[in-house]
C-alpha atoms as a PDB file:
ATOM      1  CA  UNK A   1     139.281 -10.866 -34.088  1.00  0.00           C
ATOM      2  CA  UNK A   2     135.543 -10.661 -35.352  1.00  0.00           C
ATOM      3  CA  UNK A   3     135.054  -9.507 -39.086  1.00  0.00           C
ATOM      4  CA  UNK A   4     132.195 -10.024 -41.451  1.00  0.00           C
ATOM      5  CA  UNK A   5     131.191  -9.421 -45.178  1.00  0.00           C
ATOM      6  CA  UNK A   6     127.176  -8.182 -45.667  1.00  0.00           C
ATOM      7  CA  UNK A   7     125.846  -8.442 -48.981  1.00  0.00           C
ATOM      8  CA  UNK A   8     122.323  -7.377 -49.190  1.00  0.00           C
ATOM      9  CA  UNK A   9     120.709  -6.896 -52.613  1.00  0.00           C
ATOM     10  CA  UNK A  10     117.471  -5.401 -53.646  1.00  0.00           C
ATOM     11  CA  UNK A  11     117.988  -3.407 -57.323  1.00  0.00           C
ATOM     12  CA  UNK A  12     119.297  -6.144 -59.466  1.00  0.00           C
ATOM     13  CA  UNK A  13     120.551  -4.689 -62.766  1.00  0.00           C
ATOM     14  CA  UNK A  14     119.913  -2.750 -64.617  1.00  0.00           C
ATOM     15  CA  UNK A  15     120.061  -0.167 -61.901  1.00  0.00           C
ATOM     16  CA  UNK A  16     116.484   1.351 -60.806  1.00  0.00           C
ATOM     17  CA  UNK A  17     113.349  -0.008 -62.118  1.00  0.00           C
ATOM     18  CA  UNK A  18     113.575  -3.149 -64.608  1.00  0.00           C
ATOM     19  CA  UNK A  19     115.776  -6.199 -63.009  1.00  0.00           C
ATOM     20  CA  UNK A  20     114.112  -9.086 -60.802  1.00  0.00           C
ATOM     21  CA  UNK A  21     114.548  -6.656 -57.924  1.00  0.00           C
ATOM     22  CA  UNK A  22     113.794  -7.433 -53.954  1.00  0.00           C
ATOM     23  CA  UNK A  23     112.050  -5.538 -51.152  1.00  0.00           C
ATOM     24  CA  UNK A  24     113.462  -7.082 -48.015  1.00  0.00           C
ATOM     25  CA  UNK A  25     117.281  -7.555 -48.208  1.00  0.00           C
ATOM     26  CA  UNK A  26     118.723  -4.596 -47.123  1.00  0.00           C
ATOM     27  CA  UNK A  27     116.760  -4.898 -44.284  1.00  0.00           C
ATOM     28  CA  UNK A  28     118.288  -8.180 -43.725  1.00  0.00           C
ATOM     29  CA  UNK A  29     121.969  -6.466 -44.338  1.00  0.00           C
ATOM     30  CA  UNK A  30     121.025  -3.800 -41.608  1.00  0.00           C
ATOM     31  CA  UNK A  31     119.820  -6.148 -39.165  1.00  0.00           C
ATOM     32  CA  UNK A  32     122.433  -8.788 -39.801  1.00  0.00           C
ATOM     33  CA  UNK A  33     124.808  -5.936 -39.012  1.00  0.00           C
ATOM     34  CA  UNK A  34     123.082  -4.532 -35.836  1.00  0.00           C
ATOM     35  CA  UNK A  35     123.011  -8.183 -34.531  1.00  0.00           C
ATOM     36  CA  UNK A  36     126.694  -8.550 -35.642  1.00  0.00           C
ATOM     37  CA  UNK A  37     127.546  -5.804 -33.443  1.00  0.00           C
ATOM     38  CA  UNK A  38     125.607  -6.566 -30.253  1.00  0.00           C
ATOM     39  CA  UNK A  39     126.856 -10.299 -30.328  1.00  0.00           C
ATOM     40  CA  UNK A  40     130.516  -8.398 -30.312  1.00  0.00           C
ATOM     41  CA  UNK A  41     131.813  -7.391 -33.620  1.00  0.00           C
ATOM     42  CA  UNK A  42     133.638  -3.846 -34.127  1.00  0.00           C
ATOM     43  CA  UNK A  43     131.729  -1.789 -37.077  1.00  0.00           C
ATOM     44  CA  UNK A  44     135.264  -1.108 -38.061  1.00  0.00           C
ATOM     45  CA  UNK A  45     135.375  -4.698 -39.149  1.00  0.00           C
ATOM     46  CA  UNK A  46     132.006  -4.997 -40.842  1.00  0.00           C
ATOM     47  CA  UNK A  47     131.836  -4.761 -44.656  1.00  0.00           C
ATOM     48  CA  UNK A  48     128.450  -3.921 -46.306  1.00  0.00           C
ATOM     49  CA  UNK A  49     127.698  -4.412 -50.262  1.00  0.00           C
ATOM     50  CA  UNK A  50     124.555  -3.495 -51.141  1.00  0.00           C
ATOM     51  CA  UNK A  51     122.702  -3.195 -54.823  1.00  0.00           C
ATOM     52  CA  UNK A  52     125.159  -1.792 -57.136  1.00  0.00           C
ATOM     53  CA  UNK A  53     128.380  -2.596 -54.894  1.00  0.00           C
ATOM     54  CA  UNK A  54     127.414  -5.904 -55.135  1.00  0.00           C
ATOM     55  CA  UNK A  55     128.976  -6.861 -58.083  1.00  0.00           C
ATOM     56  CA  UNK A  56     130.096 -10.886 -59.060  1.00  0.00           C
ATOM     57  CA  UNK A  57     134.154  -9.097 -58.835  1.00  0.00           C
ATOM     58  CA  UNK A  58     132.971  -6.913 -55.660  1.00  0.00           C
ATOM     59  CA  UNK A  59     131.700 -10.334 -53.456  1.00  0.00           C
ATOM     60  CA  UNK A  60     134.797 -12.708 -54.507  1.00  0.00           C
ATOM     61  CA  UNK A  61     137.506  -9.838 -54.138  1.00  0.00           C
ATOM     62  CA  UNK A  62     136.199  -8.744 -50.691  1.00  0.00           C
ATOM     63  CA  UNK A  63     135.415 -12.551 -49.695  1.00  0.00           C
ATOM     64  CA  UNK A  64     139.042 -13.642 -50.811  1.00  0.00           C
ATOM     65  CA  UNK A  65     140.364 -10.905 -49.051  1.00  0.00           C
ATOM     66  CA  UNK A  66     138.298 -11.520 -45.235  1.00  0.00           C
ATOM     67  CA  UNK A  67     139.790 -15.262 -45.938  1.00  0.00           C
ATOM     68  CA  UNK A  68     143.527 -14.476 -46.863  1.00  0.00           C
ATOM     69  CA  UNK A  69     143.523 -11.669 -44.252  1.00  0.00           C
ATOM     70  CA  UNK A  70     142.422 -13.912 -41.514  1.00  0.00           C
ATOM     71  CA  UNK A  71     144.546 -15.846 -38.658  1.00  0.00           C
ATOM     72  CA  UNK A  72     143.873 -18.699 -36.007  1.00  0.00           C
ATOM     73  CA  UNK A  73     140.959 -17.668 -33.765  1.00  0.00           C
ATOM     74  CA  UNK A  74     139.477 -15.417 -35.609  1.00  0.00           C
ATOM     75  CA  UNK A  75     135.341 -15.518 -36.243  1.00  0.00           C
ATOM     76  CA  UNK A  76     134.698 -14.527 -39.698  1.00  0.00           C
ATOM     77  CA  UNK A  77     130.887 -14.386 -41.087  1.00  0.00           C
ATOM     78  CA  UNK A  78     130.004 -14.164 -44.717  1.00  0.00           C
ATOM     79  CA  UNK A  79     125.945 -13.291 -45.109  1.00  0.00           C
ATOM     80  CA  UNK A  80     124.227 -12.773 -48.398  1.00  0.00           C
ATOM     81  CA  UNK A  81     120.584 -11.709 -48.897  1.00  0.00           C
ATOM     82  CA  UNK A  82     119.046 -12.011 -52.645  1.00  0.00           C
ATOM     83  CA  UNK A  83     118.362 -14.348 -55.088  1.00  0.00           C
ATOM     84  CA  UNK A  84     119.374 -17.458 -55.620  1.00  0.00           C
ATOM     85  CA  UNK A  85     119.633 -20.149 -58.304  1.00  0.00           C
ATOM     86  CA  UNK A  86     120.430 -23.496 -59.636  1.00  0.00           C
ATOM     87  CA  UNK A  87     122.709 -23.820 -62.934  1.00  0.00           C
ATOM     88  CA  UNK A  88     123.720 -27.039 -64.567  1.00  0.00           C
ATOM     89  CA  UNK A  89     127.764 -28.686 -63.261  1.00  0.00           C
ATOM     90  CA  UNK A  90     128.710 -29.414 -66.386  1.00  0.00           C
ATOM     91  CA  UNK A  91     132.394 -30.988 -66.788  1.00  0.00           C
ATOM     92  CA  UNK A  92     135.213 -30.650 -69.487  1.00  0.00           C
ATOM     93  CA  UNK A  93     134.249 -34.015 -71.056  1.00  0.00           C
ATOM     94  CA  UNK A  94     130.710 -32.400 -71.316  1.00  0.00           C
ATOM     95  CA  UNK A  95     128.881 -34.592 -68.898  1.00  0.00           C
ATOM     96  CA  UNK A  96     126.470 -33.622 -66.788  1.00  0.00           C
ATOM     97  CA  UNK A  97     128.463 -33.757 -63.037  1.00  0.00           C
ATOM     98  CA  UNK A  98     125.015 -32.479 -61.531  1.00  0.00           C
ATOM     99  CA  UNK A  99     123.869 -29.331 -60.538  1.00  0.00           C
ATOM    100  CA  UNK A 100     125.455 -26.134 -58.310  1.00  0.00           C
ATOM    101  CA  UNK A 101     123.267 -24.140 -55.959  1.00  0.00           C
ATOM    102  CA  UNK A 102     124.389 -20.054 -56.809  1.00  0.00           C
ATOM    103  CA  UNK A 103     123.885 -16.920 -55.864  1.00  0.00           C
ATOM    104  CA  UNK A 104     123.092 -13.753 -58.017  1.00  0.00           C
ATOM    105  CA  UNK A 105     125.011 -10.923 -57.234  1.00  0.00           C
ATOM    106  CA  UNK A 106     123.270  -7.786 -58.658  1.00  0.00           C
ATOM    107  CA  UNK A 107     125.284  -8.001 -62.170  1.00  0.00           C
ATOM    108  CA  UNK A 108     124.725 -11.676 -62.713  1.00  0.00           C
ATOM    109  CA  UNK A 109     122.861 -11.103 -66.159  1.00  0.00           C
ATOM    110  CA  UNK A 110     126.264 -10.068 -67.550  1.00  0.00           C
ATOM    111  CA  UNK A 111     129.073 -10.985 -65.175  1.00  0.00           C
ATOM    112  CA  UNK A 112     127.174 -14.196 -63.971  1.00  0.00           C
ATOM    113  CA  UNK A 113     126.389 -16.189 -61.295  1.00  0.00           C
ATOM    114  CA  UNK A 114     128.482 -17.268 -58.396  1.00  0.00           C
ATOM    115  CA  UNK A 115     128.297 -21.026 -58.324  1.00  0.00           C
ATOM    116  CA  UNK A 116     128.919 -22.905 -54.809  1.00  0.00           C
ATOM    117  CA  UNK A 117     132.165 -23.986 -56.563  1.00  0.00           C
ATOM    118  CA  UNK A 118     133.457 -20.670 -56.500  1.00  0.00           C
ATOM    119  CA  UNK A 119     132.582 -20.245 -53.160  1.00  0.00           C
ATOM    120  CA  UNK A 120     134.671 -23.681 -52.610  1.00  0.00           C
ATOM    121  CA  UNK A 121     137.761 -22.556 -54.222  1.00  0.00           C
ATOM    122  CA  UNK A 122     137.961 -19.655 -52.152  1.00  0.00           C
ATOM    123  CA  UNK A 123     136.920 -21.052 -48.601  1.00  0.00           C
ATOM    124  CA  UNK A 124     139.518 -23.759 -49.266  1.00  0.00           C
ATOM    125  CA  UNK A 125     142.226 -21.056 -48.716  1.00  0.00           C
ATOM    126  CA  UNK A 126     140.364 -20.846 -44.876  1.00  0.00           C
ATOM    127  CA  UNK A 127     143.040 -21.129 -42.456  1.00  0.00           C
ATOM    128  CA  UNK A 128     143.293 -24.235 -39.485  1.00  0.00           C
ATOM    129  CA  UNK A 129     141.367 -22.374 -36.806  1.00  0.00           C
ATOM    130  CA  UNK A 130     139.674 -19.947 -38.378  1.00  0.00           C
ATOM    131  CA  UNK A 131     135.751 -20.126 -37.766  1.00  0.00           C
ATOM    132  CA  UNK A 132     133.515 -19.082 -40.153  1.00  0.00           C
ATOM    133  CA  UNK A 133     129.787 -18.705 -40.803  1.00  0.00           C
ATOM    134  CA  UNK A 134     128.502 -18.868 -43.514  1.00  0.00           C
ATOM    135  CA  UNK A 135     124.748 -17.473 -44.162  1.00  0.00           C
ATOM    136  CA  UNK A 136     122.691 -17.215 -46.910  1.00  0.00           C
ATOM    137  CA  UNK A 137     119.031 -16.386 -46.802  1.00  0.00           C
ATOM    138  CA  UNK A 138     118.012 -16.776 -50.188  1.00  0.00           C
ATOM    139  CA  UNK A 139     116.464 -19.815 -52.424  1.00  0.00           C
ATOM    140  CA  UNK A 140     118.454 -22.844 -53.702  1.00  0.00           C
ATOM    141  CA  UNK A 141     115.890 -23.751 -55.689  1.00  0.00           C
ATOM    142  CA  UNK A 142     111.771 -23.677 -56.286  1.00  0.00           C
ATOM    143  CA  UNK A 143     109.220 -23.126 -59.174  1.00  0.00           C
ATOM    144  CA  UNK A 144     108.465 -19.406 -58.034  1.00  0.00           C
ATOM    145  CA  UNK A 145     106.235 -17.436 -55.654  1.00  0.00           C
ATOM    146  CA  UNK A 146     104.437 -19.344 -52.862  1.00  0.00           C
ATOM    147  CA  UNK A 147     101.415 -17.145 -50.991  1.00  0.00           C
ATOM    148  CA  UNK A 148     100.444 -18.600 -47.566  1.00  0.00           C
ATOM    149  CA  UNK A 149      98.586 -17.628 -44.491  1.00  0.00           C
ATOM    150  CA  UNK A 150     101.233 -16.971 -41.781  1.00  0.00           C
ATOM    151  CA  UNK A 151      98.163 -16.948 -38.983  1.00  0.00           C
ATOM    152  CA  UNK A 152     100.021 -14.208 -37.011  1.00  0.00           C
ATOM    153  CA  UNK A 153      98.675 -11.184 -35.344  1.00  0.00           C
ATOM    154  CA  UNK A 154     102.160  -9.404 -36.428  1.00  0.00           C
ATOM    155  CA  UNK A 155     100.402  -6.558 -38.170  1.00  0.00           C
ATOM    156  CA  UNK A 156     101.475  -8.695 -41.357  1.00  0.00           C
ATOM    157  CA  UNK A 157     100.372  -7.897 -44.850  1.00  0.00           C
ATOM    158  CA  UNK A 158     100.460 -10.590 -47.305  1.00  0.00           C
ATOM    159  CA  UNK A 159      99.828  -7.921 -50.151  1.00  0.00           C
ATOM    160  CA  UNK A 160     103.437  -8.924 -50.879  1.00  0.00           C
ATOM    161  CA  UNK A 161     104.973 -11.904 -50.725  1.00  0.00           C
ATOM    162  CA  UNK A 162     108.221 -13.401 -53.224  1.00  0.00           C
ATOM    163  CA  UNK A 163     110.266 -15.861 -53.545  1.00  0.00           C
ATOM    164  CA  UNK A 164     114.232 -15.042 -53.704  1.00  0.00           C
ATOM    165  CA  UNK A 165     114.681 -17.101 -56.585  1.00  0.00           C
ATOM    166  CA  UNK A 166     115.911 -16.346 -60.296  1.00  0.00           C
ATOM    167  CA  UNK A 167     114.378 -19.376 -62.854  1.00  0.00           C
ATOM    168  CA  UNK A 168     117.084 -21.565 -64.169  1.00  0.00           C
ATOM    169  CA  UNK A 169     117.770 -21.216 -67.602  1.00  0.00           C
ATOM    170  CA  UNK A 170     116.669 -23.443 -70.065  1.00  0.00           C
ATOM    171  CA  UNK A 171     119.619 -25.541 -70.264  1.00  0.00           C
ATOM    172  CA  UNK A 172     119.537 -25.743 -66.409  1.00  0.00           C
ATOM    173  CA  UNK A 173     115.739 -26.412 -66.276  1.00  0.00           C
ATOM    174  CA  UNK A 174     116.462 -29.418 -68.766  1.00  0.00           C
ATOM    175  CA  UNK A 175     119.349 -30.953 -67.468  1.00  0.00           C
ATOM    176  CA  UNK A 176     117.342 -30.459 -63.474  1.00  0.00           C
ATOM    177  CA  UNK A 177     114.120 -31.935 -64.644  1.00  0.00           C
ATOM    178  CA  UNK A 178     115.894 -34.882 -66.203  1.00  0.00           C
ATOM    179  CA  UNK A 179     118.386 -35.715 -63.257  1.00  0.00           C
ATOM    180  CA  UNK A 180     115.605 -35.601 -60.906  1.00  0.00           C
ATOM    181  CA  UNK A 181     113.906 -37.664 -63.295  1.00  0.00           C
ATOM    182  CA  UNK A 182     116.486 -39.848 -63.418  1.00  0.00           C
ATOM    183  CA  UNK A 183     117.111 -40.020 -59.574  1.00  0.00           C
ATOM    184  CA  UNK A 184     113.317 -40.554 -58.655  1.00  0.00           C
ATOM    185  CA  UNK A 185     113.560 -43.686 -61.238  1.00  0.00           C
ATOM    186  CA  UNK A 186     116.565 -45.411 -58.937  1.00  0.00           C
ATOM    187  CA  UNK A 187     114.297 -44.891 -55.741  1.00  0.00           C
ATOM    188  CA  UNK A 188     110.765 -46.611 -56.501  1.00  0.00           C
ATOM    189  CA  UNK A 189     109.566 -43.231 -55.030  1.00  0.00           C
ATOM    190  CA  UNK A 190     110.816 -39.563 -55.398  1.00  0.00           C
ATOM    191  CA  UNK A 191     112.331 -38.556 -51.995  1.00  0.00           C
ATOM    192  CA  UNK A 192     111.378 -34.857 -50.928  1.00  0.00           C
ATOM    193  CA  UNK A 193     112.323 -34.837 -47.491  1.00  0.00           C
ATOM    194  CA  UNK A 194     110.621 -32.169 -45.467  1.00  0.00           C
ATOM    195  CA  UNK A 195     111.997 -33.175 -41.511  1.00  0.00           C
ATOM    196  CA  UNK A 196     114.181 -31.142 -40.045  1.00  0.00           C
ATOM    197  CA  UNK A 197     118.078 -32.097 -39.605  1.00  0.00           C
ATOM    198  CA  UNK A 198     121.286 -30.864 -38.548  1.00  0.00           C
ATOM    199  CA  UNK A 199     123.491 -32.308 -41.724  1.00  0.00           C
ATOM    200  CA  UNK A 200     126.889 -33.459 -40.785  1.00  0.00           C
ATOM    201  CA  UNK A 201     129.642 -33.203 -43.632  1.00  0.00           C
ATOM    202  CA  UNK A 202     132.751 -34.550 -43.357  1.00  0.00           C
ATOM    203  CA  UNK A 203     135.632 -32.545 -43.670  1.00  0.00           C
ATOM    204  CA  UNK A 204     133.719 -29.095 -43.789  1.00  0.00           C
ATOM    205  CA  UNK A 205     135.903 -26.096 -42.755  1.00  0.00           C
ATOM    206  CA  UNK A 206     133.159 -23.423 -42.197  1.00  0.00           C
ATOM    207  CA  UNK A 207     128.843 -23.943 -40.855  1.00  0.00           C
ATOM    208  CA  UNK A 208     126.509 -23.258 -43.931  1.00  0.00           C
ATOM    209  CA  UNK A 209     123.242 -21.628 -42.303  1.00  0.00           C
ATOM    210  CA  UNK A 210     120.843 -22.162 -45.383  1.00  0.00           C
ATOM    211  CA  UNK A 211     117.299 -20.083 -44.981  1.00  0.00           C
ATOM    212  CA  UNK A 212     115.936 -23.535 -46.880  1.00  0.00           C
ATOM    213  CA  UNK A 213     116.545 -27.060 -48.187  1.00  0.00           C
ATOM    214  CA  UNK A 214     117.036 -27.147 -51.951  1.00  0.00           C
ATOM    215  CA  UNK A 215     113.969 -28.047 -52.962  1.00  0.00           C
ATOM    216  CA  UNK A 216     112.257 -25.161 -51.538  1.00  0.00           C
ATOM    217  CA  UNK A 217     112.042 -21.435 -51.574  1.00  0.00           C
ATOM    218  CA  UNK A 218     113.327 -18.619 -49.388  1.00  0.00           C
ATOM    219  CA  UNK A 219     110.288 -16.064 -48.482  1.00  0.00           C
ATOM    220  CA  UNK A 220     110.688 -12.459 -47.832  1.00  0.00           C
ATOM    221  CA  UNK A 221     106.905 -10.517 -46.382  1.00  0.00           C
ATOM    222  CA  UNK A 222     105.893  -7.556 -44.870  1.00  0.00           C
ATOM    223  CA  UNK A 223     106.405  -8.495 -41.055  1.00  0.00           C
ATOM    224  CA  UNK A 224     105.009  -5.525 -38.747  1.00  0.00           C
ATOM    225  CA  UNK A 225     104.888  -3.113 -41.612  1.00  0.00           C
ATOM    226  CA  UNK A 226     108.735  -3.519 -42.415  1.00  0.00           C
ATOM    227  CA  UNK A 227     109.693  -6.204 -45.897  1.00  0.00           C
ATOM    228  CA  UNK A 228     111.922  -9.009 -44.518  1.00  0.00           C
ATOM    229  CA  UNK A 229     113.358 -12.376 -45.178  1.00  0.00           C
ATOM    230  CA  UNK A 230     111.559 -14.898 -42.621  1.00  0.00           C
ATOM    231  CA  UNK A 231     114.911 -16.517 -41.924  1.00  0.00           C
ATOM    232  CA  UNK A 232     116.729 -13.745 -41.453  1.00  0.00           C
ATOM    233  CA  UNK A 233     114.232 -11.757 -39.114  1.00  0.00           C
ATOM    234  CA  UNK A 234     114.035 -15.090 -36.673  1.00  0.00           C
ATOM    235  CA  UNK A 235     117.892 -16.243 -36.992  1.00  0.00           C
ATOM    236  CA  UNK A 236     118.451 -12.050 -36.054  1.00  0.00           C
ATOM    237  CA  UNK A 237     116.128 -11.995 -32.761  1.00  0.00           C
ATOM    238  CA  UNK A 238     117.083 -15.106 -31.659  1.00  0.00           C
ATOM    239  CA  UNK A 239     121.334 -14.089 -31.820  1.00  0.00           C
ATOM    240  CA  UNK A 240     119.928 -10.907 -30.435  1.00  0.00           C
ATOM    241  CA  UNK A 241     118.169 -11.790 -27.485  1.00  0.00           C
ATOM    242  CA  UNK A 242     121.202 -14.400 -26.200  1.00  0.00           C
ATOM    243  CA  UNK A 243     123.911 -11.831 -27.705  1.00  0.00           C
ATOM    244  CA  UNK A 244     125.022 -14.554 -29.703  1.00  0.00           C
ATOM    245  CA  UNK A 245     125.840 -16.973 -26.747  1.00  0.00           C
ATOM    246  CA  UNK A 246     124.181 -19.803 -28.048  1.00  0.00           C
ATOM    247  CA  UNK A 247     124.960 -23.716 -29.358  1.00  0.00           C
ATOM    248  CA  UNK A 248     124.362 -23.923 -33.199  1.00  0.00           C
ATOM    249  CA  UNK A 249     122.474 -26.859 -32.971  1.00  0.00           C
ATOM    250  CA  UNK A 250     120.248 -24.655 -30.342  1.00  0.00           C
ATOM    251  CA  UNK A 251     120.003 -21.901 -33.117  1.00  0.00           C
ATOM    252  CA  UNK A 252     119.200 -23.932 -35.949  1.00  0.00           C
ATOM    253  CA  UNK A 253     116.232 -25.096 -33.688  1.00  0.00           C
ATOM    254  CA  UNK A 254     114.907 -22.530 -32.671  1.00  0.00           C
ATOM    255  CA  UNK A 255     114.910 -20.515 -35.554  1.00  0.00           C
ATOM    256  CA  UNK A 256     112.897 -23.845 -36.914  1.00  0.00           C
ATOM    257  CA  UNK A 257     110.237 -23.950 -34.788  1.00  0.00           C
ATOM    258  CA  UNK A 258     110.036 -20.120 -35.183  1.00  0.00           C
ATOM    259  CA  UNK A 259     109.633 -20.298 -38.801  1.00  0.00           C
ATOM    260  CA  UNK A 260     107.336 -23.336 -38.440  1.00  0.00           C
ATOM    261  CA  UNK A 261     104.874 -21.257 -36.291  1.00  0.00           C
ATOM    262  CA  UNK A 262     104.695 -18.436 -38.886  1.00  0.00           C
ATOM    263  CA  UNK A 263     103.599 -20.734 -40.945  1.00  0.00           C
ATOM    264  CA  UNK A 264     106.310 -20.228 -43.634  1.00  0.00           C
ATOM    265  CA  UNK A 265     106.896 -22.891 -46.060  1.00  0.00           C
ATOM    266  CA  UNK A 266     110.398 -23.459 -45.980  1.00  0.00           C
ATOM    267  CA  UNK A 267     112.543 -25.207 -43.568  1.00  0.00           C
ATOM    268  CA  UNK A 268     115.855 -23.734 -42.292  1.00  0.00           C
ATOM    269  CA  UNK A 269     119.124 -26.162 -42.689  1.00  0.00           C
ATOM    270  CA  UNK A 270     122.568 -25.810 -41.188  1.00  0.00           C
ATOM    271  CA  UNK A 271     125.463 -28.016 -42.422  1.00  0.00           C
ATOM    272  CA  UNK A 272     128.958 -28.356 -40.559  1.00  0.00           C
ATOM    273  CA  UNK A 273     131.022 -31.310 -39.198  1.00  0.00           C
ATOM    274  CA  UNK A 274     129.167 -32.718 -36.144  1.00  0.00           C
ATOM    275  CA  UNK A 275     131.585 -31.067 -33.850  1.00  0.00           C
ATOM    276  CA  UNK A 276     130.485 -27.620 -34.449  1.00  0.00           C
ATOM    277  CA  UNK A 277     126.723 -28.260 -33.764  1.00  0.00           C
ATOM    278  CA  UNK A 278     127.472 -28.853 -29.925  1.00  0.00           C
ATOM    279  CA  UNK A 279     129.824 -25.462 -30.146  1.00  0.00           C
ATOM    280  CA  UNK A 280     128.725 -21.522 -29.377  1.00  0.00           C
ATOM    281  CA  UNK A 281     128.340 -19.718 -32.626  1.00  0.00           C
ATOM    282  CA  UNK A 282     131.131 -17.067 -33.285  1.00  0.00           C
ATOM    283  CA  UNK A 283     133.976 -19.156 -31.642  1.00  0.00           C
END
């Protein structure tokens, strides 16, 4: 069976006018869910949480439950469009273990973020056989908005143009600045690598489909008069025009080189075990 969880959010909290809000990402949520559906999965099994649904509780409870609920051979997908975030690891002993990429779900001022540990403790409840994608088009980290000229005769305005990304806090600022401070001293020279690569992890139990490395931001524009992430608008078309018969490694390509002709300045990355690169996404 085929299920999915959609989180798209564009009104961050408070509700209406006043929180870092979004223009594109229930756009994304709609098309992620249209594309869902041609590349075979029942609407009856697609969950949407959008703005105010989209709550810290919402996202884990609904997320533990498409895990726990799932059996060998199932295809589950998990796709978030928002912000994104970096926020300091720090350990019981009050050392610094480094720093967790998060996501922001539309009550994060108050309930708070959703740290990539979280996302571990659930995903580590994944059943043997169960495939699962995971996709988030939003920025791991970056210094703000970043204007460009996409050079495409898409009918695009570049009136707006934002980065998906909520600034650290100042805690997390320090402790970033100084352990990339620290890390560029080991290496004679700071390492910001901008080629694009499959990474293989060891051990991984799911694909991570990132819309950028972690050094960058994740861009969202007006693409033929309609406000859209890049990543998610190319990763969408591609899935759509193969019906989601294609080779991740084959995705993850071509949805780089389709970004990289826009002009945009990120760079897409997709982590699994090397295995799943050679297979057909959704199996």
């Amino acid at each position: 069976m085929k299920k999915a969880l959609i989180v798209g959010i564009n009104d961050y909290a408070p509700v209406g006018l006043g929180g870092p809000d979004l223009n594109g990402c229930i756009n994304d949520a709609r098309d992620m869910a249209n594309t869902l559906v041609i590349c075979g999965f029942d609407p009856a099994k697609i969950k949407i949480l959008t703005n105010q649904n989209a709550t810290r509780a919402n996202i884990l409870n609904y997320l533990k439950t498409l895990v726990s609920s799932s059996v060998k051979g199932d295809s589950l997908v998990f796709y978030y469009s928002g912000h994104g975030t970096r926020v300091a690891n720090i350990g019981a002993d009050l050392e610094i273990d480094g720093l967790d990429e998060a996501i922001c779900p539309h009550d994060y001022a108050s309930a708070g973020v959703i740290r990539d540990d979280d996302f571990k403790t659930v995903l580590n409840k994944l059943k043997a056989g169960v495939n699962l994608e995971v996709i988030f088009d939003c920025c791991h980290s970056g210094t703000g908005t970043r204007k460009m000229d996409l050079g495409l005769d898409l009918n695009l305005e570049l009136s707006y143009e934002t980065a998906r990304f909520i600034p650290p806090m100042l805690e997390d600022e320090f402790y970033m600045t100084y352990a990339s401070e620290m890390q560029s001293s080991k290496n004679s020279k700071k390492a910001i690598t901008l080629t694009k690569a499959l990474v293989p992890v060891t051990g991984l139990n799911h694909t991570l489909w990132a819309a950028c490395k972690d050094n960058q931001v994740s861009m969202e524009g007006n693409i033929s008069g309609q406000i859209r992430g890049y990543f998610t608008y190319h990763f969408c078309k591609i899935l759509r025009a193969t019906n989601g018969n294609i080779v991740r490694k084959t995705l993850d390509k071509q949805t780089a080189i389709a970004l990289a002709a826009m002009g945009a300045a990120q760079i897409n990355q997709t982590e699994s075990i090397t295995a799943e690169f050679s297979q057909k996404i959704f199996s």
